[in-house]
C-alpha atoms as a PDB file:
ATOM      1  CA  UNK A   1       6.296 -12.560  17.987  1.00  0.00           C
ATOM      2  CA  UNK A   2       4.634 -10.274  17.099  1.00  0.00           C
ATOM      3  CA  UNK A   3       2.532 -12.188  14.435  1.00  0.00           C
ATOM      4  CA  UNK A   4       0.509  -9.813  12.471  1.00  0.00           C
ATOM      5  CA  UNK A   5      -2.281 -10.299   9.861  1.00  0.00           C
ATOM      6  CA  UNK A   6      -3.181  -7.590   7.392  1.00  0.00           C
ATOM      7  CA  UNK A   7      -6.767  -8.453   5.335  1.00  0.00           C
ATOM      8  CA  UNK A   8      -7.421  -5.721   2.860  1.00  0.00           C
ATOM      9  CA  UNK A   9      -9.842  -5.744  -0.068  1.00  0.00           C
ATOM     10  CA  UNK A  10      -8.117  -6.830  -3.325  1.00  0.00           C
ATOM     11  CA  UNK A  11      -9.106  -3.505  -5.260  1.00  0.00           C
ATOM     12  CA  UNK A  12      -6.804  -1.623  -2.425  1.00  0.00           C
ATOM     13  CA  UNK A  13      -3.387  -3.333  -4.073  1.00  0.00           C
ATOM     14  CA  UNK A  14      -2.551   0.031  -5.759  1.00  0.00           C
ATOM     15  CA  UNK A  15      -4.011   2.787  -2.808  1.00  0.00           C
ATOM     16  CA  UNK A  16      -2.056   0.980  -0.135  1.00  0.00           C
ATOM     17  CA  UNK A  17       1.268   1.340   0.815  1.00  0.00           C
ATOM     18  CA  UNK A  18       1.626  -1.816   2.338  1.00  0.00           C
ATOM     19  CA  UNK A  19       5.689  -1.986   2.881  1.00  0.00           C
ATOM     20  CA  UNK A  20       5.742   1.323   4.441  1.00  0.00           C
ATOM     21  CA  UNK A  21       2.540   0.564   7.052  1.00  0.00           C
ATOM     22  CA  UNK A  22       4.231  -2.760   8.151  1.00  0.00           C
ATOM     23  CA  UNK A  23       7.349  -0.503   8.512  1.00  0.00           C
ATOM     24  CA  UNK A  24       5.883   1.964  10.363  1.00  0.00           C
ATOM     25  CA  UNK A  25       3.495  -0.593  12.467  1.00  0.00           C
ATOM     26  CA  UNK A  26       6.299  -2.613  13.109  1.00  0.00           C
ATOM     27  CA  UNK A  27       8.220   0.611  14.764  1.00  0.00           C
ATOM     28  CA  UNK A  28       5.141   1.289  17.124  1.00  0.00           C
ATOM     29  CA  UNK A  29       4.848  -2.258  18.186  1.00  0.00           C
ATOM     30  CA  UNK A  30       8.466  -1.586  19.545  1.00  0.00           C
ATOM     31  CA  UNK A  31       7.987   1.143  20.940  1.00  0.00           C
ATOM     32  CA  UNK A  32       4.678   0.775  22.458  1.00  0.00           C
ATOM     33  CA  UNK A  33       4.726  -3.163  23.186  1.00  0.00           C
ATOM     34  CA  UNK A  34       8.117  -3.831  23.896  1.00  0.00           C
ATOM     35  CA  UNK A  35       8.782  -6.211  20.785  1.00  0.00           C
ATOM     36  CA  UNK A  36      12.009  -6.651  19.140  1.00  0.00           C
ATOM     37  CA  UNK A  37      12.394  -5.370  15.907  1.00  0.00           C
ATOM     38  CA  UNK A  38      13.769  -8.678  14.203  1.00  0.00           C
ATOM     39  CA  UNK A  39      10.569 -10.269  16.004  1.00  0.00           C
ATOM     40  CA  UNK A  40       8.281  -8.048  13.854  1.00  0.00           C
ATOM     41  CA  UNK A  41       6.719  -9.695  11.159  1.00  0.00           C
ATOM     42  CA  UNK A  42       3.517  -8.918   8.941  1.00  0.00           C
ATOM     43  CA  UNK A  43       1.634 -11.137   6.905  1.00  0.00           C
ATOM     44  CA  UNK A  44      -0.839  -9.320   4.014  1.00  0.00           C
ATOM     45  CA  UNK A  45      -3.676 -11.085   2.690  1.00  0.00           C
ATOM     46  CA  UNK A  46      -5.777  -9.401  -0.347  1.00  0.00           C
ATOM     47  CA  UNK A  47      -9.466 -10.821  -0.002  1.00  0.00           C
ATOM     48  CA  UNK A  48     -11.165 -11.216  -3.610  1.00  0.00           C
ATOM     49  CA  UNK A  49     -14.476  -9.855  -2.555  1.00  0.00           C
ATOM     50  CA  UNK A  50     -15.715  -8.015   0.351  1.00  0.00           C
ATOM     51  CA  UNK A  51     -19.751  -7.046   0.825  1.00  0.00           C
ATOM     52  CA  UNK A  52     -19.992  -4.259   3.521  1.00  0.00           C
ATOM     53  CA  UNK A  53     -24.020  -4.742   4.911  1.00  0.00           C
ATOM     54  CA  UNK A  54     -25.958  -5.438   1.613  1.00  0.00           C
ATOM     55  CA  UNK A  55     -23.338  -4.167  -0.566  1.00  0.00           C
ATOM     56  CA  UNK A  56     -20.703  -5.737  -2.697  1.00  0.00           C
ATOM     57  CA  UNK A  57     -19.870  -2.024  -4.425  1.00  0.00           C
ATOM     58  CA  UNK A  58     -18.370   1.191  -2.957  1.00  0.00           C
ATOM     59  CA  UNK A  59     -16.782  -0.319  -0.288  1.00  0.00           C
ATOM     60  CA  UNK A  60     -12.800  -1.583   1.145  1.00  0.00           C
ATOM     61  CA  UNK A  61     -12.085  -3.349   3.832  1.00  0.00           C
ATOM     62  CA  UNK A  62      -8.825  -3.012   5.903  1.00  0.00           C
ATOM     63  CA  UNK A  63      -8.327  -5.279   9.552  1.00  0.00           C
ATOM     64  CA  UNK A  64      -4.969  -5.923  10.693  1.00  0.00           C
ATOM     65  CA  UNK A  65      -4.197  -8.180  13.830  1.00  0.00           C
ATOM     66  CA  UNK A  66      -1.706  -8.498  16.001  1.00  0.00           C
ATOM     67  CA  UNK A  67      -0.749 -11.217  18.071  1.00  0.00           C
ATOM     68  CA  UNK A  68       1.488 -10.767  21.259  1.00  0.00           C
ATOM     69  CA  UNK A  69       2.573 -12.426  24.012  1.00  0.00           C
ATOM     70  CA  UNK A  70       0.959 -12.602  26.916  1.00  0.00           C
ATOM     71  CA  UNK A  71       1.380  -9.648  29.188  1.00  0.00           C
ATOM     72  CA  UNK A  72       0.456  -6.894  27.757  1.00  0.00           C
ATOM     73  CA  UNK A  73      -1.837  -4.436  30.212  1.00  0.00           C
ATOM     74  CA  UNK A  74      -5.000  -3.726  27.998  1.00  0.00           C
ATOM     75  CA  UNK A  75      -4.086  -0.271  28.191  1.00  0.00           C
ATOM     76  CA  UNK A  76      -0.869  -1.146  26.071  1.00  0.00           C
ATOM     77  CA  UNK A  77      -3.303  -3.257  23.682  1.00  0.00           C
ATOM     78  CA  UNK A  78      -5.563  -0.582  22.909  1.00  0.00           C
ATOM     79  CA  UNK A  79      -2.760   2.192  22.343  1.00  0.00           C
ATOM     80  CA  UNK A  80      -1.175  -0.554  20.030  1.00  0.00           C
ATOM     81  CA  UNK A  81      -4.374  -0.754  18.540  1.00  0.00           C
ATOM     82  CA  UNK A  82      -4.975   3.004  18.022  1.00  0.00           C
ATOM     83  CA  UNK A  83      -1.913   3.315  16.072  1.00  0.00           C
ATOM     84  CA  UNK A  84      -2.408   0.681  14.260  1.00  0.00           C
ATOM     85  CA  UNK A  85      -5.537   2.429  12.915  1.00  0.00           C
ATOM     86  CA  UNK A  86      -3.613   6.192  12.444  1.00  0.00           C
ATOM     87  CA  UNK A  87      -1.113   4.593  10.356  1.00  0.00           C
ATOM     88  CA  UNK A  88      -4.029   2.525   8.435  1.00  0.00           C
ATOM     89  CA  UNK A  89      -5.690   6.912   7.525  1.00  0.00           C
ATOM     90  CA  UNK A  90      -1.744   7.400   6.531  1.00  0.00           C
ATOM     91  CA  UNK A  91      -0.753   4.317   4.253  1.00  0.00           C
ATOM     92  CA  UNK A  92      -3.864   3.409   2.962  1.00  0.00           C
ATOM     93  CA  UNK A  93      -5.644   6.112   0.297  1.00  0.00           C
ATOM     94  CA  UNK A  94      -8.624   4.522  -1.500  1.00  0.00           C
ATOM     95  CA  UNK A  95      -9.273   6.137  -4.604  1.00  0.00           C
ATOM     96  CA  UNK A  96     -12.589   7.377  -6.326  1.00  0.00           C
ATOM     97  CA  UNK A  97     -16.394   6.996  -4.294  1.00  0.00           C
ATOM     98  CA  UNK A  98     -15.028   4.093  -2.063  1.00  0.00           C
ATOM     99  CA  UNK A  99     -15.713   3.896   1.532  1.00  0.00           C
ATOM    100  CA  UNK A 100     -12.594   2.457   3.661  1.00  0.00           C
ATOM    101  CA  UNK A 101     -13.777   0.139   6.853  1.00  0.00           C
ATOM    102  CA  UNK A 102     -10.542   0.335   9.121  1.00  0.00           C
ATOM    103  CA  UNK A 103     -10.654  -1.710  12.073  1.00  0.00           C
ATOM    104  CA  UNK A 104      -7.909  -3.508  14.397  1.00  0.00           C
ATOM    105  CA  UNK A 105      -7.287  -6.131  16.884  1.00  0.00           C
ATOM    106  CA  UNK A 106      -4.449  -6.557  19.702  1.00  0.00           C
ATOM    107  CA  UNK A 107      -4.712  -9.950  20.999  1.00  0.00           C
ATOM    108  CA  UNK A 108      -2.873 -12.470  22.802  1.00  0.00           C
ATOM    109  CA  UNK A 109      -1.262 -15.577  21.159  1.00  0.00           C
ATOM    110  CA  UNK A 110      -2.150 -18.919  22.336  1.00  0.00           C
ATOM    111  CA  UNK A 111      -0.313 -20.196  24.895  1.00  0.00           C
ATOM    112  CA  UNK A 112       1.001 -23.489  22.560  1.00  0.00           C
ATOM    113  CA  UNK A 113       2.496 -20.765  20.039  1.00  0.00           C
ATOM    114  CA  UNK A 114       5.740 -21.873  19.077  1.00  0.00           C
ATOM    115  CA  UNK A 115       7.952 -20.896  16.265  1.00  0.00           C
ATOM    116  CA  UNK A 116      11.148 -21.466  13.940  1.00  0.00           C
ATOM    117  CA  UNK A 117      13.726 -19.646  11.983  1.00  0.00           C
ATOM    118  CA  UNK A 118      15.736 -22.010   9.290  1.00  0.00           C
ATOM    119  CA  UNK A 119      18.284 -20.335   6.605  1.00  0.00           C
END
């Protein structure tokens, strides 16, 4: 915990700094949510294609997630949230005509979540 998903159009590889946001996420998560830093981990996912409305062109994607235990006040959730988004405008720099769609999630993990740690 926390568990967090990063979806990001493909054609973002090179325009986002993706070590350096999960660095930098991972540090507010700390400090705004309590987490530990070992506990911090991120997850990126490229998506092939992404169609914004009725367009396939001229458009990125970004939506990160991040699952916490329960607890958290929803005022905690949504500051998570909002700096999730800052460091999105910081890391991420699409290139060219492209319009970035930014969004983020705080959310609480299921109940049955469970984990494990093996070297």
């Amino acid at each position: 915990m926390p568990q967090i998903t990063v979806d990001y159009s493909a054609e973002l590889a090179d325009a986002f700094d993706r070590p350096g946001f999960a660095r930098a996420l991972h540090e507010a998560t700390v400090e705004i949510a309590g987490a530990r830093p070992p506990a911090c981990k991120t997850l990126f996912r490229p998506a092939g294609q992404t169609v914004v409305g009725p367009d396939s062109d001229g458009h990125a994607v970004v939506h990160v997630r991040i699952g916490l235990l329960a607890g958290r006040t929803p005022e905690t959730k949504a500051e998570l949230t909002e700096a999730a988004l800052e460091l999105l405008r910081r890391y991420v720099k699409p290139g060219g005509e492209a319009m970035l769609h930014a969004s983020a999630e705080v959310s609480d993990l299921d109940p049955s979540y469970r984990k494990f740690e093996r070297e």
